[in-house]
N, C-alpha and C. Protein backbone atom coordinates (compact mmCIF):
# COMPACT_ATOMS: atom_id res chain seq x y z
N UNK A 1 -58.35 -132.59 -16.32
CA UNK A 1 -57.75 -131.26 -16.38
C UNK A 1 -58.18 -130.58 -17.69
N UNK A 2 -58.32 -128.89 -17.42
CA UNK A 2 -59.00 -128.65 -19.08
C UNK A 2 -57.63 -128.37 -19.71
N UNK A 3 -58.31 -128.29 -21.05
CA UNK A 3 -57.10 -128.48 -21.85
C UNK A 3 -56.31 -126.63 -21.70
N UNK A 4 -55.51 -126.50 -22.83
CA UNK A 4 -55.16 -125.01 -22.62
C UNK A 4 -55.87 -124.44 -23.57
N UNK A 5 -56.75 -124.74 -24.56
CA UNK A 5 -57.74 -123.96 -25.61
C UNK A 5 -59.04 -123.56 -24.30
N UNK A 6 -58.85 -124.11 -23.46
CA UNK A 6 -60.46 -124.06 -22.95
C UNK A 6 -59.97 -122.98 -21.21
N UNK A 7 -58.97 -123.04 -21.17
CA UNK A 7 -58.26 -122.41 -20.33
C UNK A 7 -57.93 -120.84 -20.75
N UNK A 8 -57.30 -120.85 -22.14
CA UNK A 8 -57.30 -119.85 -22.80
C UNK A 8 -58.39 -119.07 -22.57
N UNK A 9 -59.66 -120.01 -23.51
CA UNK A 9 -60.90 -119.05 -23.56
C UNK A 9 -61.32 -118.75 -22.38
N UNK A 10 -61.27 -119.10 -20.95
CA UNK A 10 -62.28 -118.67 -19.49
C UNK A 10 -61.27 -117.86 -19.34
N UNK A 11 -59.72 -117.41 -19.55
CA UNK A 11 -58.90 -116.27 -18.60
C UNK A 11 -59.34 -114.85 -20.22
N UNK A 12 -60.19 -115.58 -21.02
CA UNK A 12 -60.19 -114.17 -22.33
C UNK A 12 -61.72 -113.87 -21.75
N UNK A 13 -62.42 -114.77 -21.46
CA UNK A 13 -64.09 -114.55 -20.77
C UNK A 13 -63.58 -113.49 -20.19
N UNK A 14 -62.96 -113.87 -18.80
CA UNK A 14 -62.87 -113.17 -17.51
C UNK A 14 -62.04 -111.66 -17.76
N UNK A 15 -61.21 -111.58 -18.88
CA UNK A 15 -60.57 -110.71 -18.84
C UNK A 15 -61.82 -109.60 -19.74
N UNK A 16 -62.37 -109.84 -20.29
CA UNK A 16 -63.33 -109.13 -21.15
C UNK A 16 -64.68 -108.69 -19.95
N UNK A 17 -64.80 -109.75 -19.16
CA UNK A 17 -65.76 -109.12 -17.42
C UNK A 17 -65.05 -107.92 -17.06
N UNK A 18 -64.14 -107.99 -16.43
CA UNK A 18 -62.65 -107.22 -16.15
C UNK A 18 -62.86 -106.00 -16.57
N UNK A 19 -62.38 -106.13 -18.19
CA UNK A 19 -62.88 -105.02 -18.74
C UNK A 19 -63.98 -104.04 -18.94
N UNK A 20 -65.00 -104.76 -18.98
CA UNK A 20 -66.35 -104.28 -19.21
C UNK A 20 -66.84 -103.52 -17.82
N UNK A 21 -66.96 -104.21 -16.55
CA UNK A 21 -66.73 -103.74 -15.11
C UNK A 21 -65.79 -102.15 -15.12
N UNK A 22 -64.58 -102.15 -15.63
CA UNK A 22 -63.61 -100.92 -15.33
C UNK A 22 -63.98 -99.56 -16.42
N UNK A 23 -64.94 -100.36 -17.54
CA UNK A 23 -65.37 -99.23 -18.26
C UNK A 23 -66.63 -98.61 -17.88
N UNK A 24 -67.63 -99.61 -16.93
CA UNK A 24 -68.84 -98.78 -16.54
C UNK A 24 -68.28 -98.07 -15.65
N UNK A 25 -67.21 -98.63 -14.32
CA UNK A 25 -66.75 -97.68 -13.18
C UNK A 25 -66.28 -96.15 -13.86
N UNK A 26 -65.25 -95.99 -15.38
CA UNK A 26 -65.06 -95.08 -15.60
C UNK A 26 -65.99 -94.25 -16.30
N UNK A 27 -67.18 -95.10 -16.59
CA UNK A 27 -68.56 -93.99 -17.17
C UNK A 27 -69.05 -93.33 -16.34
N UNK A 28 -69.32 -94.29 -14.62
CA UNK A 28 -69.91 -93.55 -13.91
C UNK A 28 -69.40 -92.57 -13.19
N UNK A 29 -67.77 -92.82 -13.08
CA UNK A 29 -67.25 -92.16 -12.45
C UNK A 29 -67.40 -90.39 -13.04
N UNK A 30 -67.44 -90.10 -14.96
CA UNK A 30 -67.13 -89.21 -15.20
C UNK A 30 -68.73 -88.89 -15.34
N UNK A 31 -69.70 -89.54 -15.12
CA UNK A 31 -71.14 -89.07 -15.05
C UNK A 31 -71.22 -87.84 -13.90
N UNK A 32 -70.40 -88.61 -11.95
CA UNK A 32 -70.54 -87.82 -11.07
C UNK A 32 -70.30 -86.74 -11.44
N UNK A 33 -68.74 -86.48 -12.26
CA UNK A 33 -68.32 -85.23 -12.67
C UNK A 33 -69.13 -84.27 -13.17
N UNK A 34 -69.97 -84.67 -13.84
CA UNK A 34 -70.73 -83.79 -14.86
C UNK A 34 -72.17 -83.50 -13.71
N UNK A 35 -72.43 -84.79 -13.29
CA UNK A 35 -74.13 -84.18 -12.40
C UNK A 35 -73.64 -83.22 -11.67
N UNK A 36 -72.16 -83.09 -10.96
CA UNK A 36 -71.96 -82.43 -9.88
C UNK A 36 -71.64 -81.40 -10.58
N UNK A 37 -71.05 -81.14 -11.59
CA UNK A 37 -70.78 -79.64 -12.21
C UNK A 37 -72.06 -79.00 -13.11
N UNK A 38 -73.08 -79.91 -13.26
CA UNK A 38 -74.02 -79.24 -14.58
C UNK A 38 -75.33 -79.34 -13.58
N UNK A 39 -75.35 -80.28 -12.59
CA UNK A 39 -76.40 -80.29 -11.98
C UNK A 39 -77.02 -81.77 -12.11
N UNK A 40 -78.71 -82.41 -11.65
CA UNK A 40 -79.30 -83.43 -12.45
C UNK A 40 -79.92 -83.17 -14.13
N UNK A 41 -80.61 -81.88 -14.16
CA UNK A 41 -81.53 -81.83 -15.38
C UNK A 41 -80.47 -81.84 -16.63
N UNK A 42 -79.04 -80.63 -16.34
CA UNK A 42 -79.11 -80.18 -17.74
C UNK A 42 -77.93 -81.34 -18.64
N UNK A 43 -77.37 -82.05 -17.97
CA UNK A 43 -76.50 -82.45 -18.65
C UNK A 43 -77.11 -83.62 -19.57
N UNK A 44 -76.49 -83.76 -20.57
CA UNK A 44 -76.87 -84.87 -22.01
C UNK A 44 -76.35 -85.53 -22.47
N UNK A 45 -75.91 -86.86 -22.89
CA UNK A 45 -75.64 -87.90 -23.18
C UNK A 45 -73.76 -87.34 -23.70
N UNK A 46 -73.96 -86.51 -24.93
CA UNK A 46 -72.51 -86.31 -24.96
C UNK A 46 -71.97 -85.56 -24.26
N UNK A 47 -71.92 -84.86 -23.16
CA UNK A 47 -71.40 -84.45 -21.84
C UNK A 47 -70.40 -85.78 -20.74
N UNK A 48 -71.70 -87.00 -20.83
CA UNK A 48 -71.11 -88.18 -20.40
C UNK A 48 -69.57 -88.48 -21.14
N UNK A 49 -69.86 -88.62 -22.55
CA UNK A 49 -69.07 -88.98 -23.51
C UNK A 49 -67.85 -88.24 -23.29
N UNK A 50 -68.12 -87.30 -23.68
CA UNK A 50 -66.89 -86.54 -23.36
C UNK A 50 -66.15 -85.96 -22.55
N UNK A 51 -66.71 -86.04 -21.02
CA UNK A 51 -66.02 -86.26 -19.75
C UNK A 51 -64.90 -87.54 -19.42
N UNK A 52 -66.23 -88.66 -20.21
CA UNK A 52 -65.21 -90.21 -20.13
C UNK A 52 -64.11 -90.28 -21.01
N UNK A 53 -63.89 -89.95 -22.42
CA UNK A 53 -62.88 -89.62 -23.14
C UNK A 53 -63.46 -91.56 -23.94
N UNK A 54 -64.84 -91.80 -23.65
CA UNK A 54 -64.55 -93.35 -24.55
C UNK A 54 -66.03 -92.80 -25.38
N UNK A 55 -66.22 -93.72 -26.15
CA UNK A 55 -66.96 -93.48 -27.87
C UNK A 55 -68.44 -93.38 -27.40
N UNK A 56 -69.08 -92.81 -28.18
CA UNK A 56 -70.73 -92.86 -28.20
C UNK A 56 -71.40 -93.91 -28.33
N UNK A 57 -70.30 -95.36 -28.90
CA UNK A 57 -70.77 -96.51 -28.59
C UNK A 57 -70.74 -97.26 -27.29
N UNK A 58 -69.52 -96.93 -27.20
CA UNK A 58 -69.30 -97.49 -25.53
C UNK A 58 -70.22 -97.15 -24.48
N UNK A 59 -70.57 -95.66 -24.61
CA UNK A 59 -71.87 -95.21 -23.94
C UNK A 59 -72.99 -96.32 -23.55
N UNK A 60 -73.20 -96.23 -25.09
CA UNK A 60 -74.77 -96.46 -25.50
C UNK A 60 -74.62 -98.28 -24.96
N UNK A 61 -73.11 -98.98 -25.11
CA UNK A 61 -73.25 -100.66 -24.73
C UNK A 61 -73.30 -100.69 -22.81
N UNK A 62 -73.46 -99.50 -22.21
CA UNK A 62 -73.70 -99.98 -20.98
C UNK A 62 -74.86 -98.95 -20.28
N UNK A 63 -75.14 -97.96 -20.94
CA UNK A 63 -76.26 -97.14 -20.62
C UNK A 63 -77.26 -97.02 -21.84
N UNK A 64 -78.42 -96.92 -21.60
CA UNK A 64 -79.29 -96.37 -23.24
C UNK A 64 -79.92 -94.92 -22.89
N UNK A 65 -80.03 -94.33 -21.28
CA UNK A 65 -80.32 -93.29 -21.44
C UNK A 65 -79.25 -92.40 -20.29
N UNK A 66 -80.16 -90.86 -20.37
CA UNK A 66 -79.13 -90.52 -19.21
C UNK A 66 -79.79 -90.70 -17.95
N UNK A 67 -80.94 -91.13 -18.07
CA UNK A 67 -81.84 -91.40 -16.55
C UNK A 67 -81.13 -92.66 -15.89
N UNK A 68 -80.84 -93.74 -16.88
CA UNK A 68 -80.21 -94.99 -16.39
C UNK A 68 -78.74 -94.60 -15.58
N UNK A 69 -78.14 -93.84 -16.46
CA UNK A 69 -76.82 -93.25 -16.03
C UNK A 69 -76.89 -92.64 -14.43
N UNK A 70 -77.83 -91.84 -14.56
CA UNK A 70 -78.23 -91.21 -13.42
C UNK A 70 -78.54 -91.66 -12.26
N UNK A 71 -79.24 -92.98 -12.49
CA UNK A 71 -79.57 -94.56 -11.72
C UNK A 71 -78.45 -94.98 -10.60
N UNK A 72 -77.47 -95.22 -11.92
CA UNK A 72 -76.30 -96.11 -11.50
C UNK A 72 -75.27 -95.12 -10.46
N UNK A 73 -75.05 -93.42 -10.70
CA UNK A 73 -74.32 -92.85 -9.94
C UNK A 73 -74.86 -92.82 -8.27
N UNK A 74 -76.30 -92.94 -8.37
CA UNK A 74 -77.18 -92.50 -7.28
C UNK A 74 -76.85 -94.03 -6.54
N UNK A 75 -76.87 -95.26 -7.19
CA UNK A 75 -76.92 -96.54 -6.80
C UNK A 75 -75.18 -96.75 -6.29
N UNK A 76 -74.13 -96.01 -7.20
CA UNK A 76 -72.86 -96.22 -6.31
C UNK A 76 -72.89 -95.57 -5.13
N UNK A 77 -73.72 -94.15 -5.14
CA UNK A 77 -73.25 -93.10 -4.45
C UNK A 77 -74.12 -93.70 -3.23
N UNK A 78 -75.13 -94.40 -3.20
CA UNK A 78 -75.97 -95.29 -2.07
C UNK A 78 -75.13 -96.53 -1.45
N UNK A 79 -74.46 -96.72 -2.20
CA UNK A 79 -74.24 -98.09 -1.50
C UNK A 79 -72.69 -98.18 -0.70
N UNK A 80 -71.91 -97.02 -0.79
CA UNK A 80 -70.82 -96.50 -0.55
C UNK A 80 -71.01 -95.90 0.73
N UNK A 81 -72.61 -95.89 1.25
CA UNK A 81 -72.64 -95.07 2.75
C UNK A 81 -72.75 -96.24 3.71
């Protein structure tokens, strides 16, 4: 049986997956917002940012551009049909 230090650490792993998962859903979610109100070309990295209401780091730890961003809405918005 594992001990509870090692139990601890896989429910702090999983909860930090958890997390990380519910913060790209809310990047991409506020990406749609913005492609659908600004269009594909004009919108820019802090548009993302500040639709999502989370940091320019948080951004940048799950997207590096806005083409990638752009990727991932097209890739939910595909796989949802």
């Amino acid at each position: 049986m594992p001990s509870k230090k090692s139990r601890v650490r896989a429910r702090n792993v999983q909860t930090g997956i958890e997390k990380r998962r519910r913060t790209r859903v809310e990047l991409i979610a506020a990406a749609f917002r913005v492609f659908a109100d600004k269009g594909l070309e004009a919108p820019v990295i802090d548009d993302f940012i500040l639709a999502s209401g989370l940091s320019r780091g948080t951004f940048y730890n799950h997207f590096k551009t806005r083409e990638e961003i752009l990727k991932a809405v097209a890739d939910v918005n595909t796989s949802s049909r």
